[in-house]
PDB file of N, CA and C in Angstrom:
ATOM      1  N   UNK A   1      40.116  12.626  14.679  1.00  0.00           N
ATOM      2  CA  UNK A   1      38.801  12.630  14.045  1.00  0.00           C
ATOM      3  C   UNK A   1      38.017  13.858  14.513  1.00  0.00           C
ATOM      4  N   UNK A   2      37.057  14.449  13.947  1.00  0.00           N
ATOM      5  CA  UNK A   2      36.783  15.872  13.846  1.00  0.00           C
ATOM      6  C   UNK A   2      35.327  15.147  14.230  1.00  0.00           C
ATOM      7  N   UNK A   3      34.240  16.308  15.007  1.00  0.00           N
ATOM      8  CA  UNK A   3      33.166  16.235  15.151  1.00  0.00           C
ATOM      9  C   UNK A   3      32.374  15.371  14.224  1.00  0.00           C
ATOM     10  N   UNK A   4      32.317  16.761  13.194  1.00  0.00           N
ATOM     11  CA  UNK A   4      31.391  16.512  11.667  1.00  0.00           C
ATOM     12  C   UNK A   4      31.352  15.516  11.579  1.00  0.00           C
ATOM     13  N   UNK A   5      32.561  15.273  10.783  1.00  0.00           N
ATOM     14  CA  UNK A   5      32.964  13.655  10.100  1.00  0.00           C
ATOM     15  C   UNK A   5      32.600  12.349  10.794  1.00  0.00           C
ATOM     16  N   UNK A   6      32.391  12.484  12.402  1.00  0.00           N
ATOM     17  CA  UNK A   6      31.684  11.669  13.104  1.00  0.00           C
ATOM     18  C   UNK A   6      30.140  11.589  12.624  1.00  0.00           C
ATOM     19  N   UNK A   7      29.681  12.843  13.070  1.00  0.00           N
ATOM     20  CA  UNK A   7      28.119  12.922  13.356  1.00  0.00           C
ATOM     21  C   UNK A   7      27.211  12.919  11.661  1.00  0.00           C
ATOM     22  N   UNK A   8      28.845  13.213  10.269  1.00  0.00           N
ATOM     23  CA  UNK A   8      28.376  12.836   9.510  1.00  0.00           C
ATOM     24  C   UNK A   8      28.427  11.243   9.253  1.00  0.00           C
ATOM     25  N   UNK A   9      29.140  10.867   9.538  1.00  0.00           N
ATOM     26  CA  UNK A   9      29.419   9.002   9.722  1.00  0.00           C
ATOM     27  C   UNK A   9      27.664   8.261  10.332  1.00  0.00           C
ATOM     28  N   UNK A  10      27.472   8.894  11.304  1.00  0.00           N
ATOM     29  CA  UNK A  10      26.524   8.501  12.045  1.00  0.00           C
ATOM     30  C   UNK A  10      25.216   8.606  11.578  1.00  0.00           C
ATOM     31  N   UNK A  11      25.115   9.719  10.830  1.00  0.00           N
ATOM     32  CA  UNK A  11      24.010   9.828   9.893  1.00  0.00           C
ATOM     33  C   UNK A  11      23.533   9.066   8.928  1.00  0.00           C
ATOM     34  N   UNK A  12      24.914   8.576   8.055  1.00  0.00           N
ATOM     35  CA  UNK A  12      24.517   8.151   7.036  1.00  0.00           C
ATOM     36  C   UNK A  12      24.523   6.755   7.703  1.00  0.00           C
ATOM     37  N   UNK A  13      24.688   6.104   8.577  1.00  0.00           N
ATOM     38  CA  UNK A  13      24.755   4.939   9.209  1.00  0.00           C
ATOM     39  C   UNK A  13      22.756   4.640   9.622  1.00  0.00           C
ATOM     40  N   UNK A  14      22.746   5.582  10.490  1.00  0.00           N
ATOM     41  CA  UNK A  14      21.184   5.327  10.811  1.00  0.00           C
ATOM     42  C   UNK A  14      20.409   5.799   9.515  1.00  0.00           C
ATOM     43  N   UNK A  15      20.809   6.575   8.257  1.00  0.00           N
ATOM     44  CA  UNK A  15      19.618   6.538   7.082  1.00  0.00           C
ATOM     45  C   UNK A  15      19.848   5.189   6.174  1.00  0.00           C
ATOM     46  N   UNK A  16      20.867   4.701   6.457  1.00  0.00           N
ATOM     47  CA  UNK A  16      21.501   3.120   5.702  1.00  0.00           C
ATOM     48  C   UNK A  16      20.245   2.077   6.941  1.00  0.00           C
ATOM     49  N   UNK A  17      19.723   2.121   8.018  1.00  0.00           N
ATOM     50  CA  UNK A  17      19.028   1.534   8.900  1.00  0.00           C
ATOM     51  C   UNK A  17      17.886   1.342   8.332  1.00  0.00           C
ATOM     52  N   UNK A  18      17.639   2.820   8.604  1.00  0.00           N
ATOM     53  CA  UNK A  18      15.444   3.576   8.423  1.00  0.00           C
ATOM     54  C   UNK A  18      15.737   2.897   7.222  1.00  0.00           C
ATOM     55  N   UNK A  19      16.303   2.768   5.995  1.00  0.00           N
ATOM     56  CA  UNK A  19      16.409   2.617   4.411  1.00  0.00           C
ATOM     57  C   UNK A  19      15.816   1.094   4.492  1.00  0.00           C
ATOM     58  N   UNK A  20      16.923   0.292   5.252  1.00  0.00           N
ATOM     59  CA  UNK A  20      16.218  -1.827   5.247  1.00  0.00           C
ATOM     60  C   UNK A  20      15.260  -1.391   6.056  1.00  0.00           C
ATOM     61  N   UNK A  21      14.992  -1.077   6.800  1.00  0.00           N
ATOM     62  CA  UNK A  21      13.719  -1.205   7.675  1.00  0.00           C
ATOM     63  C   UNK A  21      12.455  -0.365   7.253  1.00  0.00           C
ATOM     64  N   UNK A  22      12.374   0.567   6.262  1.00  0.00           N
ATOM     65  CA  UNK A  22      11.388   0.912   5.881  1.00  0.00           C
ATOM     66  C   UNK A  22      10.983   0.004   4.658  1.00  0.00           C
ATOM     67  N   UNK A  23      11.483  -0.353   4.033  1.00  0.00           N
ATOM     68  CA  UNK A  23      11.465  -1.692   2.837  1.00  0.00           C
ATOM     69  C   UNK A  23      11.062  -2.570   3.407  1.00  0.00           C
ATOM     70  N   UNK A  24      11.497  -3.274   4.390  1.00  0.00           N
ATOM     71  CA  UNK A  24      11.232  -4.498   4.838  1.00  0.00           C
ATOM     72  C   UNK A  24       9.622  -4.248   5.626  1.00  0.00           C
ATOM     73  N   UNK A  25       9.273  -2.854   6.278  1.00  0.00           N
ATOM     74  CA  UNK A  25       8.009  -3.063   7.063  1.00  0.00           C
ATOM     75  C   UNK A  25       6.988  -2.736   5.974  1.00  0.00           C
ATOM     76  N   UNK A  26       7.753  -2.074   4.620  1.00  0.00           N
ATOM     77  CA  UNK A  26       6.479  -1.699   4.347  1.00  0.00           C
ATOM     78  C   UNK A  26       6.056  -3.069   2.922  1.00  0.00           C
ATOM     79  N   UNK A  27       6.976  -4.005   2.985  1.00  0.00           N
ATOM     80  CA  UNK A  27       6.924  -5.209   2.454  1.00  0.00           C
ATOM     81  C   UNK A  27       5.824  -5.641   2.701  1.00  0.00           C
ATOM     82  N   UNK A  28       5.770  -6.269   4.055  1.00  0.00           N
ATOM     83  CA  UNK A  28       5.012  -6.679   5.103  1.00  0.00           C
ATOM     84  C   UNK A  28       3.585  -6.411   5.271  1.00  0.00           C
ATOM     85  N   UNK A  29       3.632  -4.626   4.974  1.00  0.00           N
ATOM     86  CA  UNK A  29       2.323  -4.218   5.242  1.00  0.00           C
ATOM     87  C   UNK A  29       1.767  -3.926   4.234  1.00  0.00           C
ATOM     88  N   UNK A  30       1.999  -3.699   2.864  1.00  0.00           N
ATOM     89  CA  UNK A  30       1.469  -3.371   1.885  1.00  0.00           C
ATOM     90  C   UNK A  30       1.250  -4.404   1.016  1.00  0.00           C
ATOM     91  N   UNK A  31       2.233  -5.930   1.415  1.00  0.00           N
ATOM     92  CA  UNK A  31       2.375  -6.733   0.370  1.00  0.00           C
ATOM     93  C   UNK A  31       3.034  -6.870  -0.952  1.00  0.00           C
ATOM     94  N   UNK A  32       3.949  -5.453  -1.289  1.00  0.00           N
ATOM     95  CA  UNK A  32       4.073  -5.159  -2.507  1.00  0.00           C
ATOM     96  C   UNK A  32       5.694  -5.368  -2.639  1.00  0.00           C
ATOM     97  N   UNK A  33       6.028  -6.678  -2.793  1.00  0.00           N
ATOM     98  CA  UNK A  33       7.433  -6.776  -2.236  1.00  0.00           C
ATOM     99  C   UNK A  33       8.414  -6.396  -3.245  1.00  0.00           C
ATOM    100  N   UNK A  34       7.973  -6.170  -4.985  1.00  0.00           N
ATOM    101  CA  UNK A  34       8.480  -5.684  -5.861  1.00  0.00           C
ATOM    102  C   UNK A  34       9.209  -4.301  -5.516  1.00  0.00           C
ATOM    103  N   UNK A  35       7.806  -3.890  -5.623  1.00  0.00           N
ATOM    104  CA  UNK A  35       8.230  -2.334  -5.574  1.00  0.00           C
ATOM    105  C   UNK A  35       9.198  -1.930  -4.434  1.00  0.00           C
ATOM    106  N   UNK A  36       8.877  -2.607  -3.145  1.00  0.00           N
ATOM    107  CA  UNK A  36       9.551  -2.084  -2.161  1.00  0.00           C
ATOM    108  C   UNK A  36      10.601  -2.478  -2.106  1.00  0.00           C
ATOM    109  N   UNK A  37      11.298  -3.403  -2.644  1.00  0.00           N
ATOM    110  CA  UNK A  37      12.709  -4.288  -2.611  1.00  0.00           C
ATOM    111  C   UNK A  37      13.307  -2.888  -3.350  1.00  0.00           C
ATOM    112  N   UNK A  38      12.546  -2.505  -4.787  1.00  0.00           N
ATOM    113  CA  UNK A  38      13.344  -1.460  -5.800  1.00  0.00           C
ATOM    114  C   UNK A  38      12.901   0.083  -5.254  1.00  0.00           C
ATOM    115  N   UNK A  39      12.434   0.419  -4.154  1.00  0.00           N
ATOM    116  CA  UNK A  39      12.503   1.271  -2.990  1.00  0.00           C
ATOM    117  C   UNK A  39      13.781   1.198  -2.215  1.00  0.00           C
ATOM    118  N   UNK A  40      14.050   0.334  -1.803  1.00  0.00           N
ATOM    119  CA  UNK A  40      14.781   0.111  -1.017  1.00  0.00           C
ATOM    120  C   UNK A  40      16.448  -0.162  -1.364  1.00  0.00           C
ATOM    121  N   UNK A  41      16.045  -0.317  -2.805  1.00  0.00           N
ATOM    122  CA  UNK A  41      17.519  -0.666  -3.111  1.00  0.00           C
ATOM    123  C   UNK A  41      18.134   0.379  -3.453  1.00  0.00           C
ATOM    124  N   UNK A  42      16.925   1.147  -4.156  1.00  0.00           N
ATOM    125  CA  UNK A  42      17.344   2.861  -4.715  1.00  0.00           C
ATOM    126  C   UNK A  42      18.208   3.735  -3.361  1.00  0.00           C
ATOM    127  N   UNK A  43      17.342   3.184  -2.149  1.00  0.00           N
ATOM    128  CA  UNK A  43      17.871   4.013  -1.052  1.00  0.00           C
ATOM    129  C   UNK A  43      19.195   3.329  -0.921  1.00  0.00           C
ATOM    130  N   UNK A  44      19.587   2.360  -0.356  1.00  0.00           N
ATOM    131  CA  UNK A  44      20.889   1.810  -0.525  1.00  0.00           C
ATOM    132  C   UNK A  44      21.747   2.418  -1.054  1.00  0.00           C
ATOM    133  N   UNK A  45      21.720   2.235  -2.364  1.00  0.00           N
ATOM    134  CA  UNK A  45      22.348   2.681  -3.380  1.00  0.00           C
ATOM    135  C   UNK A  45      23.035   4.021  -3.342  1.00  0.00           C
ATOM    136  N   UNK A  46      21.978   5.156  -3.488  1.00  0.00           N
ATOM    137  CA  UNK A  46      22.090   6.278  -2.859  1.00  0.00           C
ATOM    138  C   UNK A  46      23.104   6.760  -1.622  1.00  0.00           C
ATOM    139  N   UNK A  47      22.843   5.844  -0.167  1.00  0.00           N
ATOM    140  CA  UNK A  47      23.357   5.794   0.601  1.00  0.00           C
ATOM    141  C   UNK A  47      24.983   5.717   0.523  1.00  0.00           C
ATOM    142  N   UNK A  48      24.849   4.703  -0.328  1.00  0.00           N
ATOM    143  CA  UNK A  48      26.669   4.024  -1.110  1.00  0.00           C
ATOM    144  C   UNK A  48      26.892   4.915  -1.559  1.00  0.00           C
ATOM    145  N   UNK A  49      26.319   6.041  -2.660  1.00  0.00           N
ATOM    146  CA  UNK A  49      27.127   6.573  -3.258  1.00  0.00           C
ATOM    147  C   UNK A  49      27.406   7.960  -2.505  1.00  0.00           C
ATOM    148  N   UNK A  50      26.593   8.227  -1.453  1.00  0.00           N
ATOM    149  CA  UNK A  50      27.174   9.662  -0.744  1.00  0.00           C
ATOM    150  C   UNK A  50      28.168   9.161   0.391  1.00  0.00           C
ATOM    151  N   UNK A  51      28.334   7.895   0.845  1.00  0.00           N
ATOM    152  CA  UNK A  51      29.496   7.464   1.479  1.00  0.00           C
ATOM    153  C   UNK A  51      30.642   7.387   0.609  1.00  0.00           C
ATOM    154  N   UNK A  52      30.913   7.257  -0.579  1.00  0.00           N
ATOM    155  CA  UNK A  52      31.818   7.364  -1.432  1.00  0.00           C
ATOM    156  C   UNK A  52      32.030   8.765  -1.911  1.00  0.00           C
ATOM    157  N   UNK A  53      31.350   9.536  -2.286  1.00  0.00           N
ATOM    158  CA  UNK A  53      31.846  10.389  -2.340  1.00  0.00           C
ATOM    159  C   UNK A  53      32.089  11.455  -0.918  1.00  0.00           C
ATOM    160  N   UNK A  54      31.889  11.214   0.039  1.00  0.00           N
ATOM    161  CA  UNK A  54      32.139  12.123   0.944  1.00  0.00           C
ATOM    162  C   UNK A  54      33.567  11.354   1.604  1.00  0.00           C
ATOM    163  N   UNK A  55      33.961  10.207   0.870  1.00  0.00           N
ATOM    164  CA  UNK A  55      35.678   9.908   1.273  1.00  0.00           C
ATOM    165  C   UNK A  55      35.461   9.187   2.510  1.00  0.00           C
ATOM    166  N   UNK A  56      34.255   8.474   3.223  1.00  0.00           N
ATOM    167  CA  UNK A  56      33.892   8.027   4.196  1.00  0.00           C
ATOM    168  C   UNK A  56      35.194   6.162   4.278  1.00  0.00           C
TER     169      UNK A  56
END
């Protein structure tokens, strides 16, 4: 296993984190659980698809 491919692993691991946890706090604090669920899912999503394409 090569550096990168680690520290890229690791990346997309902790922005897959900040992604539920910024949804979920800003649920909480704004009240707006619509929007932020479809915030949050967009990020997900996103997340999935650059782990797929980077062959992860």
């Amino acid at each position: 296993m090569d550096l990168a491919g680690n520290l890229l692993r690791i990346l997309v691991i902790l922005l897959y984190v900040l992604g539920l946890a910024s949804f979920v706090v800003a649920a909480f604090l704004f009240n707006q659980i619509v929007g932020c669920l479809t915030v949050g899912v967009c990020l997900m999503l996103t997340v999935f698809l650059l782990v797929r394409e980077s062959g992860m």
